[in-house]
C-alpha atoms as a PDB file:
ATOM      1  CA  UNK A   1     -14.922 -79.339  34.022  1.00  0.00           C
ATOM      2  CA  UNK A   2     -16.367 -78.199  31.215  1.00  0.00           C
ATOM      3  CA  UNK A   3     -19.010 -74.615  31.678  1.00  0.00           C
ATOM      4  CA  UNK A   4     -22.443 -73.607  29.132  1.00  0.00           C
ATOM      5  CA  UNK A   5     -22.640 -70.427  28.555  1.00  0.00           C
ATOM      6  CA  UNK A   6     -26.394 -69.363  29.507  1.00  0.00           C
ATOM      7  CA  UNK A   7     -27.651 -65.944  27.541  1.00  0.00           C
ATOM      8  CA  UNK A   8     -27.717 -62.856  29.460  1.00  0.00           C
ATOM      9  CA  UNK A   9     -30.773 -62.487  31.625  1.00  0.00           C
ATOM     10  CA  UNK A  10     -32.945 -60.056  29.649  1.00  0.00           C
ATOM     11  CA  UNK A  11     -34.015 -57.573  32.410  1.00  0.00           C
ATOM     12  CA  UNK A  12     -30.302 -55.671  31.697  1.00  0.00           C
ATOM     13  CA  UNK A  13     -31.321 -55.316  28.087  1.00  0.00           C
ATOM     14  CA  UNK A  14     -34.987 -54.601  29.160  1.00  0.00           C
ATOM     15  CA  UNK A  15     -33.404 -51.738  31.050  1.00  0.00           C
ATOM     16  CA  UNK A  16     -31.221 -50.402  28.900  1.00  0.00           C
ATOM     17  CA  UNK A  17     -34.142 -50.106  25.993  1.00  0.00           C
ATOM     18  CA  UNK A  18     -36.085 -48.034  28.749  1.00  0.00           C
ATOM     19  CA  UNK A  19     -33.400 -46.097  29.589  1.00  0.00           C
ATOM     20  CA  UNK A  20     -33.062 -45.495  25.530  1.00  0.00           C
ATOM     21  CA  UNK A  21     -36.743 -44.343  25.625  1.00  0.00           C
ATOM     22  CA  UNK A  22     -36.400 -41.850  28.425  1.00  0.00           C
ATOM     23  CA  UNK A  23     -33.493 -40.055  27.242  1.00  0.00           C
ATOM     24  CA  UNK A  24     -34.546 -40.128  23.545  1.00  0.00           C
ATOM     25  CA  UNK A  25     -37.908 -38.869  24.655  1.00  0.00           C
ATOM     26  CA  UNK A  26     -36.312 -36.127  27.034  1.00  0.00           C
ATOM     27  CA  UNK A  27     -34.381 -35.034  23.866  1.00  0.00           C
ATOM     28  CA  UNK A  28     -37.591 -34.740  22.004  1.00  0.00           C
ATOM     29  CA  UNK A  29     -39.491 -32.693  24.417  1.00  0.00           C
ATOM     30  CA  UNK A  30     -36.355 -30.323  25.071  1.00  0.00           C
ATOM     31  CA  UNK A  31     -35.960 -29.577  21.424  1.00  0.00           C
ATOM     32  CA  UNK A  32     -39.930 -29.460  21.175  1.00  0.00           C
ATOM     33  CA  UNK A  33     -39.528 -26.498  24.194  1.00  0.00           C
ATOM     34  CA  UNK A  34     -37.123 -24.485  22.053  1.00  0.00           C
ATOM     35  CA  UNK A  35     -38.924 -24.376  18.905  1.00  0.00           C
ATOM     36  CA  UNK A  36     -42.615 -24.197  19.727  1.00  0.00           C
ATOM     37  CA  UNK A  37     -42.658 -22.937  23.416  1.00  0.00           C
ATOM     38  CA  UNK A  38     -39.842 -20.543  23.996  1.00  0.00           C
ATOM     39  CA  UNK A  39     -40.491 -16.912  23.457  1.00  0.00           C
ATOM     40  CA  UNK A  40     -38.322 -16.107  20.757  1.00  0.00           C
ATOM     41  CA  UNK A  41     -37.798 -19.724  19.597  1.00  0.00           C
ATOM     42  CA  UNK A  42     -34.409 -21.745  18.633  1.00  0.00           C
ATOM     43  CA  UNK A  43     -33.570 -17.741  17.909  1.00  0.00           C
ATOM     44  CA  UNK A  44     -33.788 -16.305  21.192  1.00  0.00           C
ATOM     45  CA  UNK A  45     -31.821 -19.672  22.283  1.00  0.00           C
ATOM     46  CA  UNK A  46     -29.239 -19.335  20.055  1.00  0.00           C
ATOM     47  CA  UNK A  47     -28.568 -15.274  21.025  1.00  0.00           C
ATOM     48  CA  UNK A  48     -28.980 -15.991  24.248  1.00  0.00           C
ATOM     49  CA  UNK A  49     -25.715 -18.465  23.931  1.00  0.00           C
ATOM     50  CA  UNK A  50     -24.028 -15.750  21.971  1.00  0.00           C
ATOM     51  CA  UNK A  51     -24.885 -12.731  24.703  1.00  0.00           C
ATOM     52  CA  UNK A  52     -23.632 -15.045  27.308  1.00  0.00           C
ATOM     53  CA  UNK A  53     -20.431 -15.463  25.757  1.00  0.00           C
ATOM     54  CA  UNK A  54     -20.335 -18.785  24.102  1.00  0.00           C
ATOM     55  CA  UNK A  55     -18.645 -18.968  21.030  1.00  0.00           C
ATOM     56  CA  UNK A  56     -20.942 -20.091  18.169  1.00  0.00           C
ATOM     57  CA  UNK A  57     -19.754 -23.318  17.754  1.00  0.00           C
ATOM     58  CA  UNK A  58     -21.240 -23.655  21.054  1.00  0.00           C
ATOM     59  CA  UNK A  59     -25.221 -23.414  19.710  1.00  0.00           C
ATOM     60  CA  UNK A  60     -24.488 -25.302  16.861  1.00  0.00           C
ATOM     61  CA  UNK A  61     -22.970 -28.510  19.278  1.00  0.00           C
ATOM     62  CA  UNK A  62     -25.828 -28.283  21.580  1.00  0.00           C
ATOM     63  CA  UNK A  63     -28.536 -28.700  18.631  1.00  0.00           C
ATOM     64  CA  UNK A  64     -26.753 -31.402  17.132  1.00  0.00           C
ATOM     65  CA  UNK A  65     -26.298 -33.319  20.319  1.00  0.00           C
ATOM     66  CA  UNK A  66     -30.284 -33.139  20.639  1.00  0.00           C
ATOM     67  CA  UNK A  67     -31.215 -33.849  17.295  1.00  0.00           C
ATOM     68  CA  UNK A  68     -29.007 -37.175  17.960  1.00  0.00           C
ATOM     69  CA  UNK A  69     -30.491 -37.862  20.967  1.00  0.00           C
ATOM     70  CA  UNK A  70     -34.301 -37.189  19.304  1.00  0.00           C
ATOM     71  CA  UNK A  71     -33.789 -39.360  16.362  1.00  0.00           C
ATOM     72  CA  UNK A  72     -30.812 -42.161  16.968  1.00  0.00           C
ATOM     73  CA  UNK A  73     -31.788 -43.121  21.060  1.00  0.00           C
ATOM     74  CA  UNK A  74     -35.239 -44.286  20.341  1.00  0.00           C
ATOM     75  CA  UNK A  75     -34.791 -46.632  17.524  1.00  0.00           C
ATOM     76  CA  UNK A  76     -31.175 -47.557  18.952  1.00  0.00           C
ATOM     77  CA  UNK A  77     -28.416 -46.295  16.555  1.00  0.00           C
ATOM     78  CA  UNK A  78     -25.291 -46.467  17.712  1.00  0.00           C
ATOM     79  CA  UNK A  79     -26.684 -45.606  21.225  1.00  0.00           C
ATOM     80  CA  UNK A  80     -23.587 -46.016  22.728  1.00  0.00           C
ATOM     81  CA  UNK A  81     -21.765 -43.240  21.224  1.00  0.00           C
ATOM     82  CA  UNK A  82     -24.674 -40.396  20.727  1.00  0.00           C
ATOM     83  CA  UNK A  83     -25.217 -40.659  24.128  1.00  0.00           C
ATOM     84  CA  UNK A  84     -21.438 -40.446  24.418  1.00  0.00           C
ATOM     85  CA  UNK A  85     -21.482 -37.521  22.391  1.00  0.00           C
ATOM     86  CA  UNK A  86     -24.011 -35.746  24.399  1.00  0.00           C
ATOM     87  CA  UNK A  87     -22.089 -36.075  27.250  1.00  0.00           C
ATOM     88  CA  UNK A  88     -20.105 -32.511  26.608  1.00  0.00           C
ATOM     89  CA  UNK A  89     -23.377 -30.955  26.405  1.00  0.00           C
ATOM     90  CA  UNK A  90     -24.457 -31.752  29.723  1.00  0.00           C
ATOM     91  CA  UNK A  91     -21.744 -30.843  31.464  1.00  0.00           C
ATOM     92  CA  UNK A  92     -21.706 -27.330  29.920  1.00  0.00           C
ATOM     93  CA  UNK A  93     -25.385 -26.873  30.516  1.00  0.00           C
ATOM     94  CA  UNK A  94     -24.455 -28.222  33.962  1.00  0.00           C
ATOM     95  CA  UNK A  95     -21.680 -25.067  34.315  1.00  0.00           C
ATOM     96  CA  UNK A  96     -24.141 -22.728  32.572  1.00  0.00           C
ATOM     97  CA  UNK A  97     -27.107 -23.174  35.611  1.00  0.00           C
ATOM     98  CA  UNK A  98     -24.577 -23.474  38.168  1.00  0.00           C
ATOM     99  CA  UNK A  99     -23.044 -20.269  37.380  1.00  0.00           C
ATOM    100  CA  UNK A 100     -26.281 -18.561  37.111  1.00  0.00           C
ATOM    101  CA  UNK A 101     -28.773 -20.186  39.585  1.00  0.00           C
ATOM    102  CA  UNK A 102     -26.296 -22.650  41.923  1.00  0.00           C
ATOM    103  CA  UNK A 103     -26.801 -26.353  42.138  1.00  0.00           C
ATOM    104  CA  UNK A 104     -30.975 -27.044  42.863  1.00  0.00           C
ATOM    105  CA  UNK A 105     -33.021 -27.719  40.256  1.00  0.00           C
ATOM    106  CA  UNK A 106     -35.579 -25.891  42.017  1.00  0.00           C
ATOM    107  CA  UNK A 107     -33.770 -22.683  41.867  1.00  0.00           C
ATOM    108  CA  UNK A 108     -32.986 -23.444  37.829  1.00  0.00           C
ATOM    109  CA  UNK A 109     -29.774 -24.771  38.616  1.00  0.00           C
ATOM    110  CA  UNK A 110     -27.210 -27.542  37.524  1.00  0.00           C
ATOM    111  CA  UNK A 111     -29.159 -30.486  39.486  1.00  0.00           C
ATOM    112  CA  UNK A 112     -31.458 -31.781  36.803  1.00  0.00           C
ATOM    113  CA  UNK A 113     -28.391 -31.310  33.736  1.00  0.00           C
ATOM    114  CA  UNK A 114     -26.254 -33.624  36.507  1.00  0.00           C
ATOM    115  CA  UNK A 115     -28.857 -36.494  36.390  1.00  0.00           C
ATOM    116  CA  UNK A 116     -29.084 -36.629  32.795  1.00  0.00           C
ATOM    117  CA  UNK A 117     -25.364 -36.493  32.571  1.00  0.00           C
ATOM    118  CA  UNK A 118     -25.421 -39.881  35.088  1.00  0.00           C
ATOM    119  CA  UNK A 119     -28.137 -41.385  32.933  1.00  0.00           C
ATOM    120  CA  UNK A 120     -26.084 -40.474  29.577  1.00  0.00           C
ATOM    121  CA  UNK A 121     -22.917 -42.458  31.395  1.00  0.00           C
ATOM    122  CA  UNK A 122     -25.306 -45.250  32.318  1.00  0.00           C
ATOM    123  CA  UNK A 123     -26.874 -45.759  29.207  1.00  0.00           C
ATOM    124  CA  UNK A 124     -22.787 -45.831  27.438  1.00  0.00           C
ATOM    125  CA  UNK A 125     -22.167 -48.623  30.170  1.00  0.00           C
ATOM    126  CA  UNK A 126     -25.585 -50.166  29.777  1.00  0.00           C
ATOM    127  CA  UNK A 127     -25.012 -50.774  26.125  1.00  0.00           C
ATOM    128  CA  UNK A 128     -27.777 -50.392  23.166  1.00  0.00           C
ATOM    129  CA  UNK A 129     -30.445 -52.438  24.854  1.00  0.00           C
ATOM    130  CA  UNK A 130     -33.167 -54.465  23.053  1.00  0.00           C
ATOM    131  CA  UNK A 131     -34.762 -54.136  19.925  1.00  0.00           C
ATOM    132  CA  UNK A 132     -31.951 -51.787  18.785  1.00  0.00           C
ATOM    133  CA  UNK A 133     -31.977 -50.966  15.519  1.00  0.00           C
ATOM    134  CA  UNK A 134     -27.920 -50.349  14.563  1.00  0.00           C
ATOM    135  CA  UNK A 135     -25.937 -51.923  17.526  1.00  0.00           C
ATOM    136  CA  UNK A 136     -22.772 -50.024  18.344  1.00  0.00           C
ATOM    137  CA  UNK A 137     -19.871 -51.766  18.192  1.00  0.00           C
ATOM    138  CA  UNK A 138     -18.042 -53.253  21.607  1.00  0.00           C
ATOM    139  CA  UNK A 139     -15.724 -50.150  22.137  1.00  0.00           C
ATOM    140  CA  UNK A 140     -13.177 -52.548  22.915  1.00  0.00           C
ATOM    141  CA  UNK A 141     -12.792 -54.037  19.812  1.00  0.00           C
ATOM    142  CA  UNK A 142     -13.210 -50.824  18.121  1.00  0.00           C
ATOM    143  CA  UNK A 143     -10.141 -49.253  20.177  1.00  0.00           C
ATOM    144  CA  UNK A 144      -8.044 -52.647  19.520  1.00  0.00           C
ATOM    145  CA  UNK A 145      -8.604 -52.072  16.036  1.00  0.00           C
ATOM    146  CA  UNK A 146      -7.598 -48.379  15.522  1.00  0.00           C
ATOM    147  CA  UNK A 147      -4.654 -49.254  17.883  1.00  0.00           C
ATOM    148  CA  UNK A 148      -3.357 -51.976  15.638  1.00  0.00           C
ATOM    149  CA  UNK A 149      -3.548 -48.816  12.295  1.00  0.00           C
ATOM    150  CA  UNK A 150      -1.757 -46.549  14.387  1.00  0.00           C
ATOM    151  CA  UNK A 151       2.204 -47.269  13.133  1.00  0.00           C
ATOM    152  CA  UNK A 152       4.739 -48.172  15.668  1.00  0.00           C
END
């Protein structure tokens, strides 16, 4: 018995490109908040990292992570891994609200941080989506590959 392989429905990849979208355009608006509406600016940010004991590696990370996010989601580069690389970001800003203002977003807390961390890990597993513009590659392959460099 011999099985056709049908293409993927495209609602996955539909939903994958929106989820793109949302998080790119989150990233915008949050690095849009800390240089044009922040008292103090990406300066006050930055110090305010520093005071609370964060060495400044720390800053430096965070901005990078968002710049990703801002400029690789939207047109799909490599979507996969930046938002795979954000990931560490979340979590600390998730452990930096919690510590300060407890878990509901309401409060200031770690709630909101939480659900972008879960869209982050659904956007890795949803993959690059449509219309991306540099697909990442199938992590699978990429692991088999380094694997088979590493000497036995």
């Amino acid at each position: 018995m011999s099985r056709t392989m049908t293409p993927a429905a495209p609602g996955p990849d539909r939903a994958a490109l929106a989820l793109r979208l949302l998080l790119g355009a989150l990233f915008i608006a949050h690095l849009y908040w800390k240089l044009a509406i922040l008292p103090g600016g990406l300066n006050a940010w930055w110090d305010n990292l520093l005071a609370n004991g964060y060495p400044a590696f720390v800053p430096a990370y965070v901005l990078s992570a968002e710049l990703f996010g801002a400029l690789l989601l939207i047109p799909g580069v490599f979507t996969r891994y930046v938002a795979l690389y954000a990931m560490p970001m979340m979590i600390g800003a998730a452990q930096y609200w919690l510590a300060r203002k407890g878990f509901f977003f309401v409060q200031g807390g770690a709630e909101l941080p939480l659900v972008w961390l879960a869209l982050l890990g659904i956007q890795i597993v949803a993959g690059d989506g449509a219309r991306a513009l540099v697909r990442s590659p199938d992590p699978r392959r990429l692991l088999e590959s380094l694997l088979r460099r590493v000497p036995a």
